[in-house]
C-alpha atoms as a PDB file:
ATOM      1  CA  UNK A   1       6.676   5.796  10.380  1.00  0.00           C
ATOM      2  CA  UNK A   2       3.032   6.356  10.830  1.00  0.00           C
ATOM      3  CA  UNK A   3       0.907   4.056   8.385  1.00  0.00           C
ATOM      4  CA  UNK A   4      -1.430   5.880   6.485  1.00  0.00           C
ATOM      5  CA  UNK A   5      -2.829   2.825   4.409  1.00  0.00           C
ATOM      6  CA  UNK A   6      -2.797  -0.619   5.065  1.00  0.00           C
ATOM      7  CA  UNK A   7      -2.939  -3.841   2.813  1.00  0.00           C
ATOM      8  CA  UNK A   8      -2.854  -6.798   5.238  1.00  0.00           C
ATOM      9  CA  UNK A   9      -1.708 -10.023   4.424  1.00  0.00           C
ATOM     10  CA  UNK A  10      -1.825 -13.195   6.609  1.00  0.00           C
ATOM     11  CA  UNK A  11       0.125 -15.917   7.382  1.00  0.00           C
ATOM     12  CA  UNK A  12      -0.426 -19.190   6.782  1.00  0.00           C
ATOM     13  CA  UNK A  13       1.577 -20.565   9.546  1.00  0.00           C
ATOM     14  CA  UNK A  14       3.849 -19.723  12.649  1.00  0.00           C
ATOM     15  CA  UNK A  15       6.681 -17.566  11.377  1.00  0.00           C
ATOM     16  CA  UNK A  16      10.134 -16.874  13.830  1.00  0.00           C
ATOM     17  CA  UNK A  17      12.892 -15.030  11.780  1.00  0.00           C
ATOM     18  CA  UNK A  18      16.738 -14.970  13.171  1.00  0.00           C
ATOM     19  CA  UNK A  19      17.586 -11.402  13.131  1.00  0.00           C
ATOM     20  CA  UNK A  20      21.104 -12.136  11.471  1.00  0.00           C
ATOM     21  CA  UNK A  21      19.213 -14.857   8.928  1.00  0.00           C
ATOM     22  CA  UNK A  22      17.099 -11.837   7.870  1.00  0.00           C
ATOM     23  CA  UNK A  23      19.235  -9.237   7.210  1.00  0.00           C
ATOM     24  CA  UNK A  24      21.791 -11.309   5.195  1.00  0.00           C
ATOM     25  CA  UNK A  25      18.493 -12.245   2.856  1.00  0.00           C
ATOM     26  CA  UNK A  26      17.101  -8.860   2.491  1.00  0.00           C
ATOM     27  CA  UNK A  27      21.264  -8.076   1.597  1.00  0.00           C
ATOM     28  CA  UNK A  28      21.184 -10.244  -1.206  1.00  0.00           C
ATOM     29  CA  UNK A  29      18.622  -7.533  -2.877  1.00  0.00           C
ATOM     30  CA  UNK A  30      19.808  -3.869  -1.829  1.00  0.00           C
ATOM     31  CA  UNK A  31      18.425  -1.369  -3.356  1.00  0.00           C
ATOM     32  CA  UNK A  32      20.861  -0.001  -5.821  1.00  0.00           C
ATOM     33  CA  UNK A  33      20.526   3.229  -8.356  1.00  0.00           C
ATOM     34  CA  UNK A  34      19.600   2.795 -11.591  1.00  0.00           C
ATOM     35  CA  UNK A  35      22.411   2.757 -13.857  1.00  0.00           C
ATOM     36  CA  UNK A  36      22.903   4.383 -17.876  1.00  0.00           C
ATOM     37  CA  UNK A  37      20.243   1.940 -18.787  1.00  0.00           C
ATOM     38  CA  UNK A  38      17.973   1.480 -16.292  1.00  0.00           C
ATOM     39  CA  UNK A  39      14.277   2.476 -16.401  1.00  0.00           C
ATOM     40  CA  UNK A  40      13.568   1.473 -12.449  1.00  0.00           C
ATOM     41  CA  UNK A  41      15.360   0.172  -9.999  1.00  0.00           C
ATOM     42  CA  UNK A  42      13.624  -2.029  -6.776  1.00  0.00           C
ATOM     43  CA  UNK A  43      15.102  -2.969  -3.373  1.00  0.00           C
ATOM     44  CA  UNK A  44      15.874  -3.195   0.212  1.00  0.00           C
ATOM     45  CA  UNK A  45      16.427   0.599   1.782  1.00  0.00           C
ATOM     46  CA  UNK A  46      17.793   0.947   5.642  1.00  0.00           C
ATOM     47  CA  UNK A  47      14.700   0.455   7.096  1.00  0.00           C
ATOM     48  CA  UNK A  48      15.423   3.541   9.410  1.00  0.00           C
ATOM     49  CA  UNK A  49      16.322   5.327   6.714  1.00  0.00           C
ATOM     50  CA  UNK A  50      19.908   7.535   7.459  1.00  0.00           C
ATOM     51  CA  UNK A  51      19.241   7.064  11.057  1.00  0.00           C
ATOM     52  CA  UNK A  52      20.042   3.781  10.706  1.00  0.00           C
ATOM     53  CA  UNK A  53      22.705   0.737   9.869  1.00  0.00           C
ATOM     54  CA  UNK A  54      20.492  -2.071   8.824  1.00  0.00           C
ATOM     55  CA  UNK A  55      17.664  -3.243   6.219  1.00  0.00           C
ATOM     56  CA  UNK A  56      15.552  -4.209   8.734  1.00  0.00           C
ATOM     57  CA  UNK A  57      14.794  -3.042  12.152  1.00  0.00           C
ATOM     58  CA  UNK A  58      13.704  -5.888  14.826  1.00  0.00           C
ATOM     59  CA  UNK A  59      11.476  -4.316  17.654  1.00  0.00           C
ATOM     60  CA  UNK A  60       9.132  -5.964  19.827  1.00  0.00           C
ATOM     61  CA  UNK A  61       8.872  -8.980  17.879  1.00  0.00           C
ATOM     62  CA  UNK A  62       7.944  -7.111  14.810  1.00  0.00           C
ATOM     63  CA  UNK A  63       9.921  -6.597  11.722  1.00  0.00           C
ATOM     64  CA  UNK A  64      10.326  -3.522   9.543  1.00  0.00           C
ATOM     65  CA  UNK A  65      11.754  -3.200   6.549  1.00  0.00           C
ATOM     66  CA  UNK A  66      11.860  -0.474   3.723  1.00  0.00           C
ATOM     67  CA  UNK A  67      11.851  -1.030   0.011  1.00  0.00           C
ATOM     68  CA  UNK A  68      12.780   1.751  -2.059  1.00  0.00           C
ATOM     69  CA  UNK A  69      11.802   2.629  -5.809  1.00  0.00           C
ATOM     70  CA  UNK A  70      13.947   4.806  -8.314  1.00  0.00           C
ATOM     71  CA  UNK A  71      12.771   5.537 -11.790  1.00  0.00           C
ATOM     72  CA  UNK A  72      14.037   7.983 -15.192  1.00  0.00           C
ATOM     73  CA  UNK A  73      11.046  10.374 -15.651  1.00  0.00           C
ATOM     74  CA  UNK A  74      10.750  10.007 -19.544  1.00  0.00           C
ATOM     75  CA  UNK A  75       7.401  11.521 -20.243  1.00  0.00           C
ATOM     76  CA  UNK A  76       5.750   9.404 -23.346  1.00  0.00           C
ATOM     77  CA  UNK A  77       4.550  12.236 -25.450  1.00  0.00           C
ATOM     78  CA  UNK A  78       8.249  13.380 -25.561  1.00  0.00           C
ATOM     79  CA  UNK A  79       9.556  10.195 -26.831  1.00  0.00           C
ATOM     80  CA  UNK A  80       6.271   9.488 -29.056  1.00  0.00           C
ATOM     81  CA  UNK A  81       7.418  13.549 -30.596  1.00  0.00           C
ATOM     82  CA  UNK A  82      10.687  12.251 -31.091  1.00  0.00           C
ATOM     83  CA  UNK A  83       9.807   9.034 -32.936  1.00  0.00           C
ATOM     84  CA  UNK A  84       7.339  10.991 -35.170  1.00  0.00           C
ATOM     85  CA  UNK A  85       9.552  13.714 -36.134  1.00  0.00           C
ATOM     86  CA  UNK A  86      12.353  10.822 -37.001  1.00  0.00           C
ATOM     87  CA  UNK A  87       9.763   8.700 -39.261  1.00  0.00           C
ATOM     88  CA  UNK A  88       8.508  12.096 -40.484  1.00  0.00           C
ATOM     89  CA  UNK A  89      12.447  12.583 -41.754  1.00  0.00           C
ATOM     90  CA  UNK A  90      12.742   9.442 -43.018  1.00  0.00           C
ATOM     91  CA  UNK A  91       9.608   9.036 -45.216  1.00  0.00           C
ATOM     92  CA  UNK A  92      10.343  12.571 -46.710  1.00  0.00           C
ATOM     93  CA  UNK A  93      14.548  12.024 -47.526  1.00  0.00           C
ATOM     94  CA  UNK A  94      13.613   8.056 -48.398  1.00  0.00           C
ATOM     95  CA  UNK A  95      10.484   8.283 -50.194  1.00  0.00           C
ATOM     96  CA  UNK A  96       9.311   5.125 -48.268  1.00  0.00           C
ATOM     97  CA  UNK A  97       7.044   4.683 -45.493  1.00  0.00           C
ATOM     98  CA  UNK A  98       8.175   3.481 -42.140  1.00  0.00           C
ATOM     99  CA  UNK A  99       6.846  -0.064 -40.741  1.00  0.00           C
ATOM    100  CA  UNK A 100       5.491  -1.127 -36.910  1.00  0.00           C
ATOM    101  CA  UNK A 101       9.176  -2.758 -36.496  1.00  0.00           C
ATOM    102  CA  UNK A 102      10.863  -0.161 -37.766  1.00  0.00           C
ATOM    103  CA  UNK A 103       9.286   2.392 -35.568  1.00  0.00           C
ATOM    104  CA  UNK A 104       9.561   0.261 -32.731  1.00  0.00           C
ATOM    105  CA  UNK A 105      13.852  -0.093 -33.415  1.00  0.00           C
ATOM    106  CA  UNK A 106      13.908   3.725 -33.825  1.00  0.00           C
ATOM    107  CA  UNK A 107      11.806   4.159 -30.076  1.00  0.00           C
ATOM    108  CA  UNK A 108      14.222   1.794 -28.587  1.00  0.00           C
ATOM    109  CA  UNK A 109      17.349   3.459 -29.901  1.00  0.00           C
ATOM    110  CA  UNK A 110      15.790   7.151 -28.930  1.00  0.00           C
ATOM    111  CA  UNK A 111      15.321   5.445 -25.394  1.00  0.00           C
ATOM    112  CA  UNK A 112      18.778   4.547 -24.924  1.00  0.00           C
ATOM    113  CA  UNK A 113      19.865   7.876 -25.955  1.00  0.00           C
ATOM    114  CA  UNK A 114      17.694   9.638 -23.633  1.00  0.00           C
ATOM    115  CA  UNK A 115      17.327   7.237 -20.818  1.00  0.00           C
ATOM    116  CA  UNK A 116      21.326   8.603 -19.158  1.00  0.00           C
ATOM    117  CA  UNK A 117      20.062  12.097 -19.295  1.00  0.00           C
ATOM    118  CA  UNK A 118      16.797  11.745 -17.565  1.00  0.00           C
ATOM    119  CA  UNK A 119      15.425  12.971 -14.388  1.00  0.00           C
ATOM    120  CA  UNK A 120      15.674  10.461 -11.553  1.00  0.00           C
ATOM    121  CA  UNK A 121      12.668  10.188  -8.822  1.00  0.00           C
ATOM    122  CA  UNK A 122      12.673   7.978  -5.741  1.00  0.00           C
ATOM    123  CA  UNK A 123       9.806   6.552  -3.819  1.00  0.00           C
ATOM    124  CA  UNK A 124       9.829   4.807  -0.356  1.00  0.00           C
ATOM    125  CA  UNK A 125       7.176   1.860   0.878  1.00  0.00           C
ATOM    126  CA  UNK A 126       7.296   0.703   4.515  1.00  0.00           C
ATOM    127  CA  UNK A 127       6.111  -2.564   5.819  1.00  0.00           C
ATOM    128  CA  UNK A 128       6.243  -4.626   8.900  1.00  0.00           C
ATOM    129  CA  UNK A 129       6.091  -8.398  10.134  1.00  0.00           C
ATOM    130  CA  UNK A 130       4.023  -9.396  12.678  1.00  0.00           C
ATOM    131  CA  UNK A 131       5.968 -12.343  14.170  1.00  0.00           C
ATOM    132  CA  UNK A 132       3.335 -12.949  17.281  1.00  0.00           C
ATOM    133  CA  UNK A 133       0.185 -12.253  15.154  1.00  0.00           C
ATOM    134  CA  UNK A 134       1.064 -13.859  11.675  1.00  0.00           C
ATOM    135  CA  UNK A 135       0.281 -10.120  10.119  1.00  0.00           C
ATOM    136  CA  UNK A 136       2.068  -8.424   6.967  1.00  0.00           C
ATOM    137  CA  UNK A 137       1.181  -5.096   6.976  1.00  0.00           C
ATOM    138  CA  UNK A 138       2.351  -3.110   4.256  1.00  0.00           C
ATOM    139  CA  UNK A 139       1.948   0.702   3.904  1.00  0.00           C
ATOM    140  CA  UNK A 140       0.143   1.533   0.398  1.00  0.00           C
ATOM    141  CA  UNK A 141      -2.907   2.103  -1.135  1.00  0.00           C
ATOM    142  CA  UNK A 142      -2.469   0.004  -4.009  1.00  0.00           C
ATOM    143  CA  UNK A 143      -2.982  -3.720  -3.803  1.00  0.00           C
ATOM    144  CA  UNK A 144      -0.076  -3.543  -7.027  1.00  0.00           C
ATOM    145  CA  UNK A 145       2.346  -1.867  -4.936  1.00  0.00           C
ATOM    146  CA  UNK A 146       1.753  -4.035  -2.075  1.00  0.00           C
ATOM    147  CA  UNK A 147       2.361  -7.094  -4.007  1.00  0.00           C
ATOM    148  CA  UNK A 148       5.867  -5.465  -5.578  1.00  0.00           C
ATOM    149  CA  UNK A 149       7.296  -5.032  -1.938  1.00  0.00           C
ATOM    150  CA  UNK A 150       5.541  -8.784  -1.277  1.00  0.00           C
ATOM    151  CA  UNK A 151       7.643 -10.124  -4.353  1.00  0.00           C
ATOM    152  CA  UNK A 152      10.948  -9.192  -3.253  1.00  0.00           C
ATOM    153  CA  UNK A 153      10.167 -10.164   0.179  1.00  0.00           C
ATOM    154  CA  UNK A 154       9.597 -13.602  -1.062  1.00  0.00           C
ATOM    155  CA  UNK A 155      12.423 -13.194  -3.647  1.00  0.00           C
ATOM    156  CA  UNK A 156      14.893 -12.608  -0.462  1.00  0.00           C
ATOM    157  CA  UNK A 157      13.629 -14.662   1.979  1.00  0.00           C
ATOM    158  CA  UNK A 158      12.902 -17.671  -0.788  1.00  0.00           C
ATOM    159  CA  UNK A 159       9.278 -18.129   0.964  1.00  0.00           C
ATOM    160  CA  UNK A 160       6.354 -15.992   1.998  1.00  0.00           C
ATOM    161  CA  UNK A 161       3.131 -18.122   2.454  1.00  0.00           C
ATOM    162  CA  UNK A 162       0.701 -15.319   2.932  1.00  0.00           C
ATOM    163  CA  UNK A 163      -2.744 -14.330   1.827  1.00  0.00           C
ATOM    164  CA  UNK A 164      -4.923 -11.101   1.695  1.00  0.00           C
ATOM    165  CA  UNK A 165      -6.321 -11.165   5.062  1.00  0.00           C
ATOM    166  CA  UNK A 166      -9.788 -10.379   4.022  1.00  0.00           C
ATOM    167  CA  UNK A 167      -9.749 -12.696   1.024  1.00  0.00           C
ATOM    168  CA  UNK A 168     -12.541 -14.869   2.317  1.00  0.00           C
ATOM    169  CA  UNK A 169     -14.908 -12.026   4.142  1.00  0.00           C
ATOM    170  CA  UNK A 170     -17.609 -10.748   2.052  1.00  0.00           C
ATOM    171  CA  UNK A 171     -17.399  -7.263   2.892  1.00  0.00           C
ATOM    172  CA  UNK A 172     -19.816  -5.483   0.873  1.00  0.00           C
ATOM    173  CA  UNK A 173     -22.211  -7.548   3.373  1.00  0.00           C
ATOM    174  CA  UNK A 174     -20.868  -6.397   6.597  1.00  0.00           C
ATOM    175  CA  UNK A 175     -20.131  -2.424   5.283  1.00  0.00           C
ATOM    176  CA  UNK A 176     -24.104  -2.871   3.835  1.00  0.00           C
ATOM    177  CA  UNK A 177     -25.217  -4.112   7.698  1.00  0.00           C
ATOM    178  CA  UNK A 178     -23.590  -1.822   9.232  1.00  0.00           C
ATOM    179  CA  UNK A 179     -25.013   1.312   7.974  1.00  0.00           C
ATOM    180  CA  UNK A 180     -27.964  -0.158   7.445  1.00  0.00           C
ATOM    181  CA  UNK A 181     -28.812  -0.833  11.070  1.00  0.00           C
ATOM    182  CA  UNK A 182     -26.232   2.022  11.537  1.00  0.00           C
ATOM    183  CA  UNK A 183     -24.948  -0.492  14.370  1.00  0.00           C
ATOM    184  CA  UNK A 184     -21.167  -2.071  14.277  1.00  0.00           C
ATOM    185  CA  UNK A 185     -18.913  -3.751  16.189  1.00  0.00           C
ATOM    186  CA  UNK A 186     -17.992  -2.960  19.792  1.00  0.00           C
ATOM    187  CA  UNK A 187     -15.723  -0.571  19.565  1.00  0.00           C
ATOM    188  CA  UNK A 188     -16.113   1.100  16.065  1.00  0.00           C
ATOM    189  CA  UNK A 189     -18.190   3.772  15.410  1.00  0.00           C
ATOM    190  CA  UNK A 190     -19.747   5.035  12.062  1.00  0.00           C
ATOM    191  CA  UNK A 191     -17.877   8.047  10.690  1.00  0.00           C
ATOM    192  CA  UNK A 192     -19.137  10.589   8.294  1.00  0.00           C
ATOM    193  CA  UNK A 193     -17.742   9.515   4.533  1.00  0.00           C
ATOM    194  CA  UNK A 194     -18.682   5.970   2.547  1.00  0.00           C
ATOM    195  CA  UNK A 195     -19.452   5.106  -1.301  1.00  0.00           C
ATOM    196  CA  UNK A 196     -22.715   3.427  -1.788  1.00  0.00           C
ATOM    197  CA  UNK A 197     -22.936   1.720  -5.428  1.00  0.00           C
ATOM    198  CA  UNK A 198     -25.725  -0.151  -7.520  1.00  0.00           C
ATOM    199  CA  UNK A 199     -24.583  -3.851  -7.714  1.00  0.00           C
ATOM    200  CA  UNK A 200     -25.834  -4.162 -11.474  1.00  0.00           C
ATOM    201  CA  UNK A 201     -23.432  -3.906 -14.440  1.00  0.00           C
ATOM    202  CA  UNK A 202     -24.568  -0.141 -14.554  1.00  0.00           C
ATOM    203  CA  UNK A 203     -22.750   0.568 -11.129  1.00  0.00           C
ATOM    204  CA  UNK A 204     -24.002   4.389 -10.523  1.00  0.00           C
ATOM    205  CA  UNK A 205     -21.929   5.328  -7.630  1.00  0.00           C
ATOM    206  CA  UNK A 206     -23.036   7.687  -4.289  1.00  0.00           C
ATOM    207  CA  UNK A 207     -20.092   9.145  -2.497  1.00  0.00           C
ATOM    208  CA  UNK A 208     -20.781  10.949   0.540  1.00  0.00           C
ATOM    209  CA  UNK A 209     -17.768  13.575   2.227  1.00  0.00           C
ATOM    210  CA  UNK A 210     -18.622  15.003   5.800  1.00  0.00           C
ATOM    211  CA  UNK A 211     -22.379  13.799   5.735  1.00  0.00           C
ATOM    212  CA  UNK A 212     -24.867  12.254   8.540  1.00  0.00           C
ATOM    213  CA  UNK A 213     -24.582   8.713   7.400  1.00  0.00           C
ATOM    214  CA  UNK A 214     -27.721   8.313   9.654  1.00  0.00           C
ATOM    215  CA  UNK A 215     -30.268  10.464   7.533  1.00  0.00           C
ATOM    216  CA  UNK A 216     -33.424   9.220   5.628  1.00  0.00           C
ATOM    217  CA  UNK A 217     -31.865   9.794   2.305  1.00  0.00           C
ATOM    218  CA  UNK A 218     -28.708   6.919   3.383  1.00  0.00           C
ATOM    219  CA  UNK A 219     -31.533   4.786   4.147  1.00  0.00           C
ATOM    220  CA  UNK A 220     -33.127   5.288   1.170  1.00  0.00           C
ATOM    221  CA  UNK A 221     -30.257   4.363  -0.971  1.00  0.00           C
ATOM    222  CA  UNK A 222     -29.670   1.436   1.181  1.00  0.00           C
ATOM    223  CA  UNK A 223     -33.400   0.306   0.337  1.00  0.00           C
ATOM    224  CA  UNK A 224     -33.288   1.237  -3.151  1.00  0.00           C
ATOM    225  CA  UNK A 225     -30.882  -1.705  -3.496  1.00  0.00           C
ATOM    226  CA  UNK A 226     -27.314  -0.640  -3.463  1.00  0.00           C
ATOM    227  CA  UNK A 227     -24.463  -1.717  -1.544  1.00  0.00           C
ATOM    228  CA  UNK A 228     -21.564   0.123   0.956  1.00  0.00           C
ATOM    229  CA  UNK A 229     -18.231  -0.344  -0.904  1.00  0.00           C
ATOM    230  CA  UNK A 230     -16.418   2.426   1.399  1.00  0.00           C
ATOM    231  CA  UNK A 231     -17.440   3.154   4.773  1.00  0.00           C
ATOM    232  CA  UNK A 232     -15.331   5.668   7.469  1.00  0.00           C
ATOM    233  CA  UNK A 233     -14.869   4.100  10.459  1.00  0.00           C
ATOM    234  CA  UNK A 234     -13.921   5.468  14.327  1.00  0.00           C
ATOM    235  CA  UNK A 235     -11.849   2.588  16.433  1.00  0.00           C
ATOM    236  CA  UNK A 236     -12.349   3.917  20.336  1.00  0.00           C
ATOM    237  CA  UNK A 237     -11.310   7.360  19.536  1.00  0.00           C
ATOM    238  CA  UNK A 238      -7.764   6.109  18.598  1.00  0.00           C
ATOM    239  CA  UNK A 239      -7.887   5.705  14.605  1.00  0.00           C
ATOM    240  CA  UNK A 240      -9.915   6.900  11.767  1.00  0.00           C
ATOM    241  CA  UNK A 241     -10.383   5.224   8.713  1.00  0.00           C
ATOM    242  CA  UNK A 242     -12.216   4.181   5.647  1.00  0.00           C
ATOM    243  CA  UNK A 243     -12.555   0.447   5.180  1.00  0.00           C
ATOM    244  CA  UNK A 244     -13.301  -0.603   1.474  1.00  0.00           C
ATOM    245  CA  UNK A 245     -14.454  -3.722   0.661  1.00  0.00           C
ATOM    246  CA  UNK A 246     -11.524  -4.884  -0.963  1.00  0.00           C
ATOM    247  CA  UNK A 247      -9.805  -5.526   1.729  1.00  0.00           C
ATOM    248  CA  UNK A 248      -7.301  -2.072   1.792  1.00  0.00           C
ATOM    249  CA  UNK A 249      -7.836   0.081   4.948  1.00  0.00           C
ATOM    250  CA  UNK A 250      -6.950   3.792   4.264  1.00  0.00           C
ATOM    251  CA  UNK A 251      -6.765   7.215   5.177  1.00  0.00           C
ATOM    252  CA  UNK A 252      -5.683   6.706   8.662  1.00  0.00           C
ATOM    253  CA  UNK A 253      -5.563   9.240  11.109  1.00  0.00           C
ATOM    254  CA  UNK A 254      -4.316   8.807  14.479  1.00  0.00           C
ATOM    255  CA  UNK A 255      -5.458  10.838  17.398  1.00  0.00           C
ATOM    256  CA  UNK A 256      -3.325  13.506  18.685  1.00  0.00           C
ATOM    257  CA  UNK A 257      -2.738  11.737  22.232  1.00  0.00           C
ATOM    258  CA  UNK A 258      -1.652   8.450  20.756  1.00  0.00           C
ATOM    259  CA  UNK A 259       0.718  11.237  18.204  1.00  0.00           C
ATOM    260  CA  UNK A 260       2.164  13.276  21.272  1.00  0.00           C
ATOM    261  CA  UNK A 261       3.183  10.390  23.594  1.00  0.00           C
ATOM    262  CA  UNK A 262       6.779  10.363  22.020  1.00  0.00           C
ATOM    263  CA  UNK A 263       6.627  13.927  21.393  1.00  0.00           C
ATOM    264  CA  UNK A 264       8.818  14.095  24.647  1.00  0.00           C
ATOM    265  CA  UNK A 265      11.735  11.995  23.023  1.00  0.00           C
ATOM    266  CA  UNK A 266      14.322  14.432  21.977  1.00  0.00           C
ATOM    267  CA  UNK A 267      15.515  15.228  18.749  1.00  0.00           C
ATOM    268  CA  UNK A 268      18.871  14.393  19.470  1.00  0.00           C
ATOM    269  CA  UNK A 269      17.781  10.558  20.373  1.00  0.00           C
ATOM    270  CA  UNK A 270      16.162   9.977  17.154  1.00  0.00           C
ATOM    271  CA  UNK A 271      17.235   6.247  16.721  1.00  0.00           C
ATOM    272  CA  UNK A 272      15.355   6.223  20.012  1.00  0.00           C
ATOM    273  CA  UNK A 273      12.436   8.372  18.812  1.00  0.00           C
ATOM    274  CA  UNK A 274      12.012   5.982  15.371  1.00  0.00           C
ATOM    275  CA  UNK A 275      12.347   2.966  17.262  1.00  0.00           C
ATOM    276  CA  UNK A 276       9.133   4.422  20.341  1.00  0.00           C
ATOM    277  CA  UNK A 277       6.801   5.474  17.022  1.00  0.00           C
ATOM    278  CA  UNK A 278       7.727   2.065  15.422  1.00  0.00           C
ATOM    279  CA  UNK A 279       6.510   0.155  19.038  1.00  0.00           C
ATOM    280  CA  UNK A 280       3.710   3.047  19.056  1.00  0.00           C
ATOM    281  CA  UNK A 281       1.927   2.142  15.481  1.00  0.00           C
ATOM    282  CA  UNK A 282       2.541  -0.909  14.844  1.00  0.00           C
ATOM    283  CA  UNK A 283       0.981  -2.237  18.117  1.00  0.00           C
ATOM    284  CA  UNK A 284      -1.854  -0.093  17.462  1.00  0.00           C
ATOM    285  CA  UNK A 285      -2.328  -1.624  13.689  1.00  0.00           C
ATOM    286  CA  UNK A 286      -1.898  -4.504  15.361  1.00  0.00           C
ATOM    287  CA  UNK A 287      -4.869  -4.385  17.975  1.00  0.00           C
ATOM    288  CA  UNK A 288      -6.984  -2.897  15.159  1.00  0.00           C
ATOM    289  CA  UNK A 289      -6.599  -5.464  13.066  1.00  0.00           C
ATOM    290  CA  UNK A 290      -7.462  -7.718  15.235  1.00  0.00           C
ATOM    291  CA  UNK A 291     -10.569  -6.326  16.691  1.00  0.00           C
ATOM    292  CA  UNK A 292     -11.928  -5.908  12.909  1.00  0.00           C
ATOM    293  CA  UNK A 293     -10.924  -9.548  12.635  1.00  0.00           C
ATOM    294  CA  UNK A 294     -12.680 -10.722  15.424  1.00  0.00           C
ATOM    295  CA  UNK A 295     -15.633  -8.660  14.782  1.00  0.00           C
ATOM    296  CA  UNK A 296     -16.386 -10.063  11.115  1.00  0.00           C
ATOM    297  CA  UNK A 297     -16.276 -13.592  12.565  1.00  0.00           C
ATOM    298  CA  UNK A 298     -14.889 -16.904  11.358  1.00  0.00           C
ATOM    299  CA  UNK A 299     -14.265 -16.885   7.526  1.00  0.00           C
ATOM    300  CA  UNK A 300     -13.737 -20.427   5.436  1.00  0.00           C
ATOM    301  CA  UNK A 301     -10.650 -21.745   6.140  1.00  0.00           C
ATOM    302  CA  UNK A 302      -7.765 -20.084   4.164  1.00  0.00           C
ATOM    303  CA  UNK A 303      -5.737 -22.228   1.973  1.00  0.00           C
END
């Protein structure tokens, strides 16, 4: 329940989902395992997970919903042994060698006798709708991922009209200000990691872990010419973070206050409990958001 990466997507224009509406669209694609001859499966998880009875879980006029990911673990080299060792038989018994199409009938066959026998792992991805806001938040560090759960979102709902929130912000700029002047926005703070790289085609990269971000040598890199792609960030003692200047916020970590204020929900109540850390994060990625919003100032017109 507690968002440790965010890719943030907005909306294009005023969004109001019917409770009912939504959970008979998110039905249509329930997540189901993957059968014989399935490499992956993709859909729509409890979004409570056993705790609860629906896809989606409508709280304080947000929206969250789970997507969940199974997939057969066939490692490549395995099935690349397999292939060789049957072209290797082949060529010797038939005195011929094997062609591309060949080889590529005998993988494919090899596949489908190995895919009912193979391991099975399962992933979970958690996202929310921000009905007030206009926000999509979804929990991953890859823009790839983000777009899968995006997909069948729009594949469900038949529309999405968002866009990457920061698609129109320039934020090597304001990460390259910032630490330059070592001055942000009212109410962030510099932290102690970022990436500095040179904005040539030879793109020598800096990172910096646990280091004064406000020492001669920083500002000597800065002058030298190269730019802040990554830069840690404190919001008022609530949330850490690195920003990049793609757009994807990660490593979040929440103070222990804002942590402990359900810790007094018991275990028993844990619909309850789910439901309080749901209210608890998502209003606080919510005001975040915002604030860094606000604080990078009016972007073109999104379109």
């Amino acid at each position: 329940m507690w968002f440790s990466n965010l890719i943030c997507y907005r909306f294009k224009q005023d969004v109001s989902y019917n409770q009912d509406d939504f959970e008979q669209a998110l039905e249509q694609d329930v997540f189901r395992p993957c059968g014989s001859q399935d490499m992956s499966t993709f859909g729509w998880s409890k979004a409570l997970g056993k705790h609860g009875h629906s896809l989606s879980h409508f709280s304080k006029n947000s929206i969250l919903v789970c997507a969940k990911r199974e997939e057969k673990v066939l490692p490549a080299a395995v099935v690349n042994d397999m292939v060789a060792e049957k072209v290797e038989l082949i060529e010797r018994e038939e005195n011929r060698p094997v062609k591309k199409k060949e080889k590529d009938e005998l993988k494919e066959n090899i596949l489908a006798t190995l895919l009912p026998q193979a391991f099975k792992k399962s992933s979970l991805q958690f996202a929310f709708i921000d009905q007030e806001n206009g926000w999509v938040i979804v929990n991953s560090a890859s823009f790839n991922k983000a777009e899968e759960l995006l997909a069948l979102l729009r594949k469900s709902l038949g529309t999405l009209p968002v866009v990457p929130a920061f698609a129109n912000y320039d934020l090597d700029v304001f990460l390259t200000n910032w630490l330059t002047n070592f001055e942000t926005p009212e109410g962030f703070a510099i932290g102690t990691d970022a990436e500095l790289e040179e904005p040539d085609d030879n793109g020598a990269q800096v990172k910096l872990k646990q280091h004064d971000l406000s020492t001669d040598e920083i500002k000597h890199h800065l002058e030298s010419g190269k730019r802040v792609t990554k830069l840690a960030l404190d919001w008022r003692e609530r949330v850490k973070f690195m920003l990049q200047n793609d757009g994807s916020i990660k490593r979040l970590n929440y103070a222990d206050a804002l942590k402990e204020q359900n810790a007094d929900i018991p275990k028993e109540d844990m619909v309850v409990k789910l439901d309080a850390d749901f209210i608890l994060v998502s209003e606080e990625i919510k005001e975040l958001i915002e604030e860094l919003t606000q604080s990078l100032g009016d972007a073109e017109d999104i379109t």
